[in-house]
N, C-alpha and C. Protein backbone atom coordinates (compact mmCIF):
# COMPACT_ATOMS: atom_id res chain seq x y z
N UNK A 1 0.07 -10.98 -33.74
CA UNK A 1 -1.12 -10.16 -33.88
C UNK A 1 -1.37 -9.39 -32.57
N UNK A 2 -1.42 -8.00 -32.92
CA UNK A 2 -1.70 -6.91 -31.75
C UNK A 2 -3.23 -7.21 -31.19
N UNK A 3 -3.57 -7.39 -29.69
CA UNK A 3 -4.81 -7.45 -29.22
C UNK A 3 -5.13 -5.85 -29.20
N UNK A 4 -6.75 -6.58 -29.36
CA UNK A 4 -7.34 -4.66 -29.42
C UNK A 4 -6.96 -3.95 -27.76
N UNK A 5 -6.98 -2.69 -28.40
CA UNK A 5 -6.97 -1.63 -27.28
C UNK A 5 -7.94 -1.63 -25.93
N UNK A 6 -7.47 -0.83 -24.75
CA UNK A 6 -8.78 -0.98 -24.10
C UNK A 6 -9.20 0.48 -24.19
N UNK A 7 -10.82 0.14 -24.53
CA UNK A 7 -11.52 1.55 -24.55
C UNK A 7 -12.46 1.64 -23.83
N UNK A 8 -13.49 2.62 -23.98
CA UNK A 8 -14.67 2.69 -23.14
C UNK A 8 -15.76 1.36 -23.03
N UNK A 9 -16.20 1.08 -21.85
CA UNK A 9 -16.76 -0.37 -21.97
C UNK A 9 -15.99 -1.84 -22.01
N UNK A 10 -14.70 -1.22 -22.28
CA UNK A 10 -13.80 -2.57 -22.29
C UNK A 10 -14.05 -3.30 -20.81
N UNK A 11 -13.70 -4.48 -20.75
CA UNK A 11 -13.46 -5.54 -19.91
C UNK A 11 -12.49 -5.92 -19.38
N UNK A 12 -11.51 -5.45 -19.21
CA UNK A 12 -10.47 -5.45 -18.76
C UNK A 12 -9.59 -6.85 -17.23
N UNK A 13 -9.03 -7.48 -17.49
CA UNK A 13 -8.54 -8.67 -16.51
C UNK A 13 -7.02 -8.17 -16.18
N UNK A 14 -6.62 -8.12 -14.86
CA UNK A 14 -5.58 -7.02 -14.32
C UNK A 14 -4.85 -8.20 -13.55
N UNK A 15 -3.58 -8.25 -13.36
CA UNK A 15 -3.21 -8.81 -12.02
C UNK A 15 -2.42 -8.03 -11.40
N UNK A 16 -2.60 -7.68 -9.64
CA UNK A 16 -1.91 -6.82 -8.61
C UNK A 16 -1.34 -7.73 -7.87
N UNK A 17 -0.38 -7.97 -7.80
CA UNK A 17 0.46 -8.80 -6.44
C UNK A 17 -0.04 -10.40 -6.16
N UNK A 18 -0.07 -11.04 -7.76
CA UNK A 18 -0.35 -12.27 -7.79
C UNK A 18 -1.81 -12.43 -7.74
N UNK A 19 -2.72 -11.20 -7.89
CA UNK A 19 -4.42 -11.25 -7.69
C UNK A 19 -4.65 -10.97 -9.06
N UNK A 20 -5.40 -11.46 -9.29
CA UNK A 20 -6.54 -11.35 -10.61
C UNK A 20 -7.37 -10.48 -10.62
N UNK A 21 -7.44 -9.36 -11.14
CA UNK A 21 -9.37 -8.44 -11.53
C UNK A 21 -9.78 -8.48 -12.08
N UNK A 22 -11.09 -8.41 -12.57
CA UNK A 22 -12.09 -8.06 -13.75
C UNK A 22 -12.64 -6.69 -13.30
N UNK A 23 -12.57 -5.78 -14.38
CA UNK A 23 -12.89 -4.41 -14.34
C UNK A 23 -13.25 -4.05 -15.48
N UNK A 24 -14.62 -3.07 -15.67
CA UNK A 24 -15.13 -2.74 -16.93
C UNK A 24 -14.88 -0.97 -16.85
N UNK A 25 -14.70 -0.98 -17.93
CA UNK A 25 -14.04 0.99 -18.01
C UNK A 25 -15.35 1.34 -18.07
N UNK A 26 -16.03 2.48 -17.75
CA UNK A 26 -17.65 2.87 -17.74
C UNK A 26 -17.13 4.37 -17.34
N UNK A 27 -18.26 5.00 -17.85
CA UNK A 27 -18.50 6.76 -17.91
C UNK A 27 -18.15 6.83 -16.04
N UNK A 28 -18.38 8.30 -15.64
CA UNK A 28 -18.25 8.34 -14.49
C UNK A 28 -19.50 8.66 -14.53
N UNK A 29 -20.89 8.36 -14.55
CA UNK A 29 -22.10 8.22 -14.09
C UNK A 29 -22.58 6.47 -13.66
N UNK A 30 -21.89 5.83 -14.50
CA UNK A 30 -22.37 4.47 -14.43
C UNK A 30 -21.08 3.73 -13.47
N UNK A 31 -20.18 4.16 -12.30
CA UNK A 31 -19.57 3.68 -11.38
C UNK A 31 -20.25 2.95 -10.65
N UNK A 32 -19.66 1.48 -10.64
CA UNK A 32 -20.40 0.85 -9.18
C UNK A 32 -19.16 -0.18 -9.29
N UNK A 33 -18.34 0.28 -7.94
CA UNK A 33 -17.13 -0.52 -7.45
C UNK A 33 -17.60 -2.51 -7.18
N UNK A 34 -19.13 -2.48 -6.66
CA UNK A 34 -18.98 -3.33 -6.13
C UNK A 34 -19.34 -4.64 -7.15
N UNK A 35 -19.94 -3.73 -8.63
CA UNK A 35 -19.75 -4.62 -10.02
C UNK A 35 -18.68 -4.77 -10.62
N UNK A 36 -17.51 -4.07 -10.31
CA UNK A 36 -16.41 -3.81 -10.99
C UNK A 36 -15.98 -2.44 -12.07
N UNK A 37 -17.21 -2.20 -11.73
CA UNK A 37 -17.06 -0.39 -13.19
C UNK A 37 -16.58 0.52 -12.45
N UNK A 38 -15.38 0.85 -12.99
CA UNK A 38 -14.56 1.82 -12.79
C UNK A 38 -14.78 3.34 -13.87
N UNK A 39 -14.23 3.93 -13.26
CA UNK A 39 -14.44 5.28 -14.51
C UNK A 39 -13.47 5.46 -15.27
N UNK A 40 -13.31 5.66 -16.77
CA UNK A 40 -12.61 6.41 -17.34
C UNK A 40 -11.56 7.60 -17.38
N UNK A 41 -12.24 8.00 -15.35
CA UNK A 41 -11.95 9.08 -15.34
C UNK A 41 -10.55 8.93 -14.02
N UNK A 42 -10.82 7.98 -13.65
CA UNK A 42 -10.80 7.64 -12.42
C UNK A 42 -8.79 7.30 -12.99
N UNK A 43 -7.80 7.35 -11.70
CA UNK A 43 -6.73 6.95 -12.28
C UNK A 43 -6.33 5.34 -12.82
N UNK A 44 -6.87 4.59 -12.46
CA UNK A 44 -6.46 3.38 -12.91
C UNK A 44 -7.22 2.99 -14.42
N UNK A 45 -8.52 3.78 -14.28
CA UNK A 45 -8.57 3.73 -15.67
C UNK A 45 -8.46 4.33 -16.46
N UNK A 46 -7.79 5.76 -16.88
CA UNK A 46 -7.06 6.61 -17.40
C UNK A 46 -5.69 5.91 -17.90
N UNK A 47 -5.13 5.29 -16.96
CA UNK A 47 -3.78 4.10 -17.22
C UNK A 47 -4.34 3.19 -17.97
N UNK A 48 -4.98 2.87 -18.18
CA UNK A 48 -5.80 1.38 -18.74
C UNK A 48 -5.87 1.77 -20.08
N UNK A 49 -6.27 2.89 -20.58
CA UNK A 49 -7.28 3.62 -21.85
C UNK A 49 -6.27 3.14 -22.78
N UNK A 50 -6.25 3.01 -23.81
CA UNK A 50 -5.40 2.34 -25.25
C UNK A 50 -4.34 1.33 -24.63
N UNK A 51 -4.50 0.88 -23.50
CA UNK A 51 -3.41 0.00 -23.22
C UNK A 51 -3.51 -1.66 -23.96
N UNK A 52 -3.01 -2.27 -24.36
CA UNK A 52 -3.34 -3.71 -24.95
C UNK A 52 -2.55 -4.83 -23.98
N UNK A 53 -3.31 -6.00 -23.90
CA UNK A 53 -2.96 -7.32 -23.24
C UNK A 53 -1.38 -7.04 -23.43
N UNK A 54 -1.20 -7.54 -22.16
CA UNK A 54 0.67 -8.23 -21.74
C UNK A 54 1.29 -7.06 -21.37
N UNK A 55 0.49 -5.56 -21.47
CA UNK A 55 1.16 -4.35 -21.07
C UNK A 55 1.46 -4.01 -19.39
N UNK A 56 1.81 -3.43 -18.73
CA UNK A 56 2.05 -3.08 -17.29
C UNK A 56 1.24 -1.60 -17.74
N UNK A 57 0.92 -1.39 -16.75
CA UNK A 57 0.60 -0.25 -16.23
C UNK A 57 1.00 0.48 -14.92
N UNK A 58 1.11 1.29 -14.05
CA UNK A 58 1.75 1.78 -12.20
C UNK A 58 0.77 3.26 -12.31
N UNK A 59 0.10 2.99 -11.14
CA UNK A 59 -0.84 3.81 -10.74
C UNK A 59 -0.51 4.15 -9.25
N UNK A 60 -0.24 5.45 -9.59
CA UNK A 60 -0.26 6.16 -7.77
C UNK A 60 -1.39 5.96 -7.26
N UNK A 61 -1.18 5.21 -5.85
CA UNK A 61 -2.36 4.77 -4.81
C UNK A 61 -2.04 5.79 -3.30
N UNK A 62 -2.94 5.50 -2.56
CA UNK A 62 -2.17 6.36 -1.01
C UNK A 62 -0.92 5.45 -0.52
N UNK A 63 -1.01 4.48 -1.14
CA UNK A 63 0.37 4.26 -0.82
C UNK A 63 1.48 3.58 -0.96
N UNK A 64 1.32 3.96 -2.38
CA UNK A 64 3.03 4.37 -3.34
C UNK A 64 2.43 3.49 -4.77
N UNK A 65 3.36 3.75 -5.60
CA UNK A 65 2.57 3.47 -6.84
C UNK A 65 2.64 1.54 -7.42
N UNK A 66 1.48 1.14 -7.80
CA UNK A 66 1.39 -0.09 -8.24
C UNK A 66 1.12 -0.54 -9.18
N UNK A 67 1.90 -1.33 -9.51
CA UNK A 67 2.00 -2.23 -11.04
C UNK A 67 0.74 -3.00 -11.28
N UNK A 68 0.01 -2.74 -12.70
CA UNK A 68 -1.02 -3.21 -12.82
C UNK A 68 -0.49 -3.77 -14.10
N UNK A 69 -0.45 -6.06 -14.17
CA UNK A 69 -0.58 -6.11 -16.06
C UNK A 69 -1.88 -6.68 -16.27
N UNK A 70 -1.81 -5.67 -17.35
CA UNK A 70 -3.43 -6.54 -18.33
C UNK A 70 -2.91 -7.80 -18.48
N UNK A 71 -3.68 -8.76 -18.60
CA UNK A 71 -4.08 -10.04 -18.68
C UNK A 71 -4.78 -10.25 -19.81
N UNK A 72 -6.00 -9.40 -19.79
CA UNK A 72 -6.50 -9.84 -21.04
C UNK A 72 -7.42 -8.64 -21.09
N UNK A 73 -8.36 -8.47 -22.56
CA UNK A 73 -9.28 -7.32 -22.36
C UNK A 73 -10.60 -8.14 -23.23
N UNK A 74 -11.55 -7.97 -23.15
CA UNK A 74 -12.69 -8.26 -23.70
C UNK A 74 -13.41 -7.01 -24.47
């Protein structure tokens, strides 16, 4: 069974280099890094958008691009 997509508002659980995130996809008015809401608009969550659990994602950063897998999405 396919897990749902991630969409707007999703919940999203990431791991970068053996680290764990929780990140919620949110409009780019309702950004606040230090809750975890990222934008839609923003590149890592543009990569994220229809992606489903167990997928990779690689997002250009300043410096050089990084592997992001969903973990899980809420």
């Amino acid at each position: 069974m396919k897990s749902r997509p991630v969409i707007l508002y999703s919940k999203v659980t990431v791991r970068v280099n053996n680290t764990e995130y929780i990140f919620k996809l949110v409009r780019s008015d309702e950004i606040n890094i230090t809750q975890g809401k990222i934008s839609i608009e923003a590149p890592l969550g543009k990569a994220l958008l229809n992606k489903r659990a167990k997928e990779k994602v690689w997002v250009k950063t300043p410096i050089g691009k990084t592997k992001y897998q969903i973990i899980a999405i809420d």
